[in-house]
PDB file of N, CA and C in Angstrom:
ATOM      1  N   UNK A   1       3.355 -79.952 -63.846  1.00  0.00           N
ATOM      2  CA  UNK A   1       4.310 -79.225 -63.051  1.00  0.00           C
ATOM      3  C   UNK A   1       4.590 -79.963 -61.731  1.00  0.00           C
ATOM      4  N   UNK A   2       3.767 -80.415 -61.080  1.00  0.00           N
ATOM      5  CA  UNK A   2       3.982 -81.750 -59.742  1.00  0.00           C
ATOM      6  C   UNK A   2       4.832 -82.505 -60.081  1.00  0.00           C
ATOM      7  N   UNK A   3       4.953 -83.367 -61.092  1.00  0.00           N
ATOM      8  CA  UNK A   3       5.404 -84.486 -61.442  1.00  0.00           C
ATOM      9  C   UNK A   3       6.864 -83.912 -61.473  1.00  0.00           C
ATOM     10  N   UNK A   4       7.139 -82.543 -62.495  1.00  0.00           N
ATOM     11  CA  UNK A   4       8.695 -82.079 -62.585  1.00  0.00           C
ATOM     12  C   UNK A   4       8.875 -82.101 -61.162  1.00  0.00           C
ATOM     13  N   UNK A   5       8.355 -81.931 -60.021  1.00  0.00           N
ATOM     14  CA  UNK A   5       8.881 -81.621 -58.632  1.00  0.00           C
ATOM     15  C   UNK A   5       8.794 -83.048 -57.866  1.00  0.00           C
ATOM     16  N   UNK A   6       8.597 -83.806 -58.855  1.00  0.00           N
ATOM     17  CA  UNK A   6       8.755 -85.256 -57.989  1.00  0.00           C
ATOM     18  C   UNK A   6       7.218 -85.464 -57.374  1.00  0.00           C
ATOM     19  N   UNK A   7       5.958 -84.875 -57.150  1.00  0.00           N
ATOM     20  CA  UNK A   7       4.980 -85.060 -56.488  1.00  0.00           C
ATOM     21  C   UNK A   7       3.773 -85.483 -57.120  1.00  0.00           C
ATOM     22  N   UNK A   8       3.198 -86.367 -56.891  1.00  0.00           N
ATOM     23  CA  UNK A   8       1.820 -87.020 -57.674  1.00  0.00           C
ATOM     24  C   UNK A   8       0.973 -86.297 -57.284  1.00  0.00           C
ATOM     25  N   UNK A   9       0.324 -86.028 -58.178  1.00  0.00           N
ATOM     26  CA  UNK A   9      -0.999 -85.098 -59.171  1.00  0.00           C
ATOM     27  C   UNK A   9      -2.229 -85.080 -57.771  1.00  0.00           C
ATOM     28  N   UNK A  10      -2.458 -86.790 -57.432  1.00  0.00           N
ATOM     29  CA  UNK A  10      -3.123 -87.145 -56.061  1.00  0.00           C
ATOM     30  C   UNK A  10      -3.044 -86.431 -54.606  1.00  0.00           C
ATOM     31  N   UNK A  11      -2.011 -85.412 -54.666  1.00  0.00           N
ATOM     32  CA  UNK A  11      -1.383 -85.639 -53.348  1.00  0.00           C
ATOM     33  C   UNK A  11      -2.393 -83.742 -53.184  1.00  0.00           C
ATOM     34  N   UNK A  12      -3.045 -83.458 -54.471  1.00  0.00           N
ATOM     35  CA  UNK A  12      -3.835 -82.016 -54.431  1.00  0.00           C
ATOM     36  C   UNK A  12      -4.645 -82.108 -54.940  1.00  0.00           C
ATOM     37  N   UNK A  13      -5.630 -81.282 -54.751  1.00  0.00           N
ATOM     38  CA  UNK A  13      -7.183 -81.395 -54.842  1.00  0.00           C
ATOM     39  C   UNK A  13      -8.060 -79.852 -54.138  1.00  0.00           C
ATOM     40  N   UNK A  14      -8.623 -79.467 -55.342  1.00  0.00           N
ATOM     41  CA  UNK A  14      -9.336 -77.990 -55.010  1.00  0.00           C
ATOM     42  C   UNK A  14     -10.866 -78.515 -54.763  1.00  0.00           C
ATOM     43  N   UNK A  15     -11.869 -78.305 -54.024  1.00  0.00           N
ATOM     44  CA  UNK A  15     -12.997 -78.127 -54.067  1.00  0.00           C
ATOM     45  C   UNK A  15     -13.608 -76.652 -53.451  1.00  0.00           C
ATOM     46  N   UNK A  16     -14.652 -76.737 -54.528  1.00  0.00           N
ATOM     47  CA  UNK A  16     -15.287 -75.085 -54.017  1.00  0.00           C
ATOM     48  C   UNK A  16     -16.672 -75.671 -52.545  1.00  0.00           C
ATOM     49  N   UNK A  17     -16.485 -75.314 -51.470  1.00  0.00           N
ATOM     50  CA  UNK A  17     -17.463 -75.916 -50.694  1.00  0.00           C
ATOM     51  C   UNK A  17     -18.159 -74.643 -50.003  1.00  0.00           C
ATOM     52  N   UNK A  18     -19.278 -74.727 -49.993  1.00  0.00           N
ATOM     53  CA  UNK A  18     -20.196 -73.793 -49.002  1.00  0.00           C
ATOM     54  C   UNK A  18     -20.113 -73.983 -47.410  1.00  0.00           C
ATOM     55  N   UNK A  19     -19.806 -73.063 -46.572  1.00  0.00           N
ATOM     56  CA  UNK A  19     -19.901 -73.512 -45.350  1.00  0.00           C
ATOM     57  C   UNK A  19     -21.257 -74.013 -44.976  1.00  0.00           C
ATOM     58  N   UNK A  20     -22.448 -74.406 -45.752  1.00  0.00           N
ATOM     59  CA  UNK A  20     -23.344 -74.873 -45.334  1.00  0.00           C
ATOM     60  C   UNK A  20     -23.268 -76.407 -45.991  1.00  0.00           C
ATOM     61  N   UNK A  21     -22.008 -76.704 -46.516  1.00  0.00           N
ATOM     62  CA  UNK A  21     -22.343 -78.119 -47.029  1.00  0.00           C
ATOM     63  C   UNK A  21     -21.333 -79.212 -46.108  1.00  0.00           C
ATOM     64  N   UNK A  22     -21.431 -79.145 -44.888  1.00  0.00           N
ATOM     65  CA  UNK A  22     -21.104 -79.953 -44.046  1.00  0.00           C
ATOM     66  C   UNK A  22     -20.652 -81.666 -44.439  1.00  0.00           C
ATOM     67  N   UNK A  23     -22.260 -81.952 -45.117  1.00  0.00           N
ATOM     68  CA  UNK A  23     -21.518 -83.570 -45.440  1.00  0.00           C
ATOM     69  C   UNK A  23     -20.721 -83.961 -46.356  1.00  0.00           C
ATOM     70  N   UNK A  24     -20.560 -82.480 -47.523  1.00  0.00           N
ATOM     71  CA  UNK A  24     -19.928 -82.500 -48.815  1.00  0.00           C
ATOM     72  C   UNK A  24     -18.400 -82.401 -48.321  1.00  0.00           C
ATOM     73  N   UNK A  25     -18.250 -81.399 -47.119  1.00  0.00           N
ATOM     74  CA  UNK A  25     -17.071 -81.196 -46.841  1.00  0.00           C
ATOM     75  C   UNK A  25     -16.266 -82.564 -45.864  1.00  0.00           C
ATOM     76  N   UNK A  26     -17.365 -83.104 -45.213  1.00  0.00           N
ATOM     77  CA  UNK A  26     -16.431 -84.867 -44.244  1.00  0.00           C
ATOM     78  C   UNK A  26     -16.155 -85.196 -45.734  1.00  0.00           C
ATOM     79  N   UNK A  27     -17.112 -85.361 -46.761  1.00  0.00           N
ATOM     80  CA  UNK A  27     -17.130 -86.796 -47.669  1.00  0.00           C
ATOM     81  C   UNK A  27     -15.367 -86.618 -48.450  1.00  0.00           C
ATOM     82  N   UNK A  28     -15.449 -85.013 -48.808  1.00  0.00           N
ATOM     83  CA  UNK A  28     -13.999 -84.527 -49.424  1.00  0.00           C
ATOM     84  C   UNK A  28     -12.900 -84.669 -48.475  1.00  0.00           C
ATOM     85  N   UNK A  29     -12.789 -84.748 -47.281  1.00  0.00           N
ATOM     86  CA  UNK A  29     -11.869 -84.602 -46.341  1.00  0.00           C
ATOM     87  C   UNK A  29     -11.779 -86.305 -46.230  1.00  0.00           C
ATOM     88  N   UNK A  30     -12.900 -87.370 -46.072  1.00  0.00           N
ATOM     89  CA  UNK A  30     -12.436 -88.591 -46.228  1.00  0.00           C
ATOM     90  C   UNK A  30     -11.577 -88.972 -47.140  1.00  0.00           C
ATOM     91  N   UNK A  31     -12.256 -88.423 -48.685  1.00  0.00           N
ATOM     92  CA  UNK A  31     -11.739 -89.398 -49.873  1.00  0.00           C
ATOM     93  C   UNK A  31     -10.423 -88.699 -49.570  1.00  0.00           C
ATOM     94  N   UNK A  32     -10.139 -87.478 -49.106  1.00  0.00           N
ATOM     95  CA  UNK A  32      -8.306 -87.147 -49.001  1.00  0.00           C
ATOM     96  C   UNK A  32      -7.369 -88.304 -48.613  1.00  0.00           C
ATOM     97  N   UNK A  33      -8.127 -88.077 -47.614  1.00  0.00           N
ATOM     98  CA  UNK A  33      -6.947 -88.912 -46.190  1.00  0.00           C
ATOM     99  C   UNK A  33      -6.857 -89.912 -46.741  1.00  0.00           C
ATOM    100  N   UNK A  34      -8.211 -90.904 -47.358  1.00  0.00           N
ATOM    101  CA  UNK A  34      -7.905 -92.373 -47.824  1.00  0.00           C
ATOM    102  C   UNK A  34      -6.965 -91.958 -49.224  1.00  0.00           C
ATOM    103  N   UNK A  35      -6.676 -91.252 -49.412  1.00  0.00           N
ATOM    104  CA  UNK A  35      -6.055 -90.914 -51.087  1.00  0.00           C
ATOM    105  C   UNK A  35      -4.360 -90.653 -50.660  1.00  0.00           C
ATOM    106  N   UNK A  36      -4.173 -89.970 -49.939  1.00  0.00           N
ATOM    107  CA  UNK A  36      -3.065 -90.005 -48.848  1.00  0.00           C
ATOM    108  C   UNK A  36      -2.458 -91.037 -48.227  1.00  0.00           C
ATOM    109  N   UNK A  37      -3.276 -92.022 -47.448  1.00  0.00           N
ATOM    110  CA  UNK A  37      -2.958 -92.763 -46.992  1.00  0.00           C
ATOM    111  C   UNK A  37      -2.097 -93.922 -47.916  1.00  0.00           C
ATOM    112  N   UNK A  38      -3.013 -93.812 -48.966  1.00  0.00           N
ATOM    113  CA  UNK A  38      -2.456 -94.786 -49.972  1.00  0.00           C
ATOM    114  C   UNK A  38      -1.395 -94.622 -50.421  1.00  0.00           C
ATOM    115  N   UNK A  39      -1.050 -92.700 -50.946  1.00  0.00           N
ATOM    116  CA  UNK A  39       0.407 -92.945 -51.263  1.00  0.00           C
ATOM    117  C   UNK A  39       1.407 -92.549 -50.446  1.00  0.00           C
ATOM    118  N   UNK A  40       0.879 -92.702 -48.993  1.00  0.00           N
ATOM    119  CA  UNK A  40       2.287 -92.783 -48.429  1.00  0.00           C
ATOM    120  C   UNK A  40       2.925 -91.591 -47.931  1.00  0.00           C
ATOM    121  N   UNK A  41       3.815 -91.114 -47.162  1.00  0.00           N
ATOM    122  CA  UNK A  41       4.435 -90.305 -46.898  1.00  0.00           C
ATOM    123  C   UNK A  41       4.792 -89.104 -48.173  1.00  0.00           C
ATOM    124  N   UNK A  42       4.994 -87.804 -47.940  1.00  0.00           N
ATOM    125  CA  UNK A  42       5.483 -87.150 -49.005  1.00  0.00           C
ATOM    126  C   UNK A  42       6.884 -86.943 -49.280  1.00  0.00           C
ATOM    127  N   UNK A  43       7.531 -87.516 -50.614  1.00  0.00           N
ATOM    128  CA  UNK A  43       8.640 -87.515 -50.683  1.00  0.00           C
ATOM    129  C   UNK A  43       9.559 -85.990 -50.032  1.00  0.00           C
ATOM    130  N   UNK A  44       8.941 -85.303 -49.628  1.00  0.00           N
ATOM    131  CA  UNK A  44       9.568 -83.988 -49.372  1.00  0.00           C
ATOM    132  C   UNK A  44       9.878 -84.238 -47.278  1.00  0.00           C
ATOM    133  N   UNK A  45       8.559 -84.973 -46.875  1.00  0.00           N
ATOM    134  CA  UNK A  45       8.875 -85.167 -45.941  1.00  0.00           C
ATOM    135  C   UNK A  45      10.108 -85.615 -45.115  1.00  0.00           C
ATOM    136  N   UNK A  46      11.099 -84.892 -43.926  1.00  0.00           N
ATOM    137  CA  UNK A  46      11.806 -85.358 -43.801  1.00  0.00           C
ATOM    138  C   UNK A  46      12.090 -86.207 -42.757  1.00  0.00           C
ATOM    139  N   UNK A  47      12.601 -87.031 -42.308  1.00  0.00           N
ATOM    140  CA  UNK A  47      13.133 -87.959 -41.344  1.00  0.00           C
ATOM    141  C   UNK A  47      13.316 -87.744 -40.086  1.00  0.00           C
TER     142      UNK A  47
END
């Protein structure tokens, strides 16, 4: 259903996190941003 809307599969991501899992939650919030970063602006974004 992303893809019909033009948006890569990458650009979302669910994790179930405990507010006691602190390093689980940087490590998921890193691999985002570097996962993001890579593809770039979102085609929806505008100018």
């Amino acid at each position: 259903m992303l893809e019909d809307f033009g948006l890569e599969q990458e650009r979302f991501r669910l994790e179930w996190i405990s507010a006691a899992e602190a390093e689980k939650f940087a490590k998921v919030v890193t691999e985002m941003t570097q996962t993001l970063k890579k593809l770039g602006p979102s085609p929806y974004r505008k100018h």
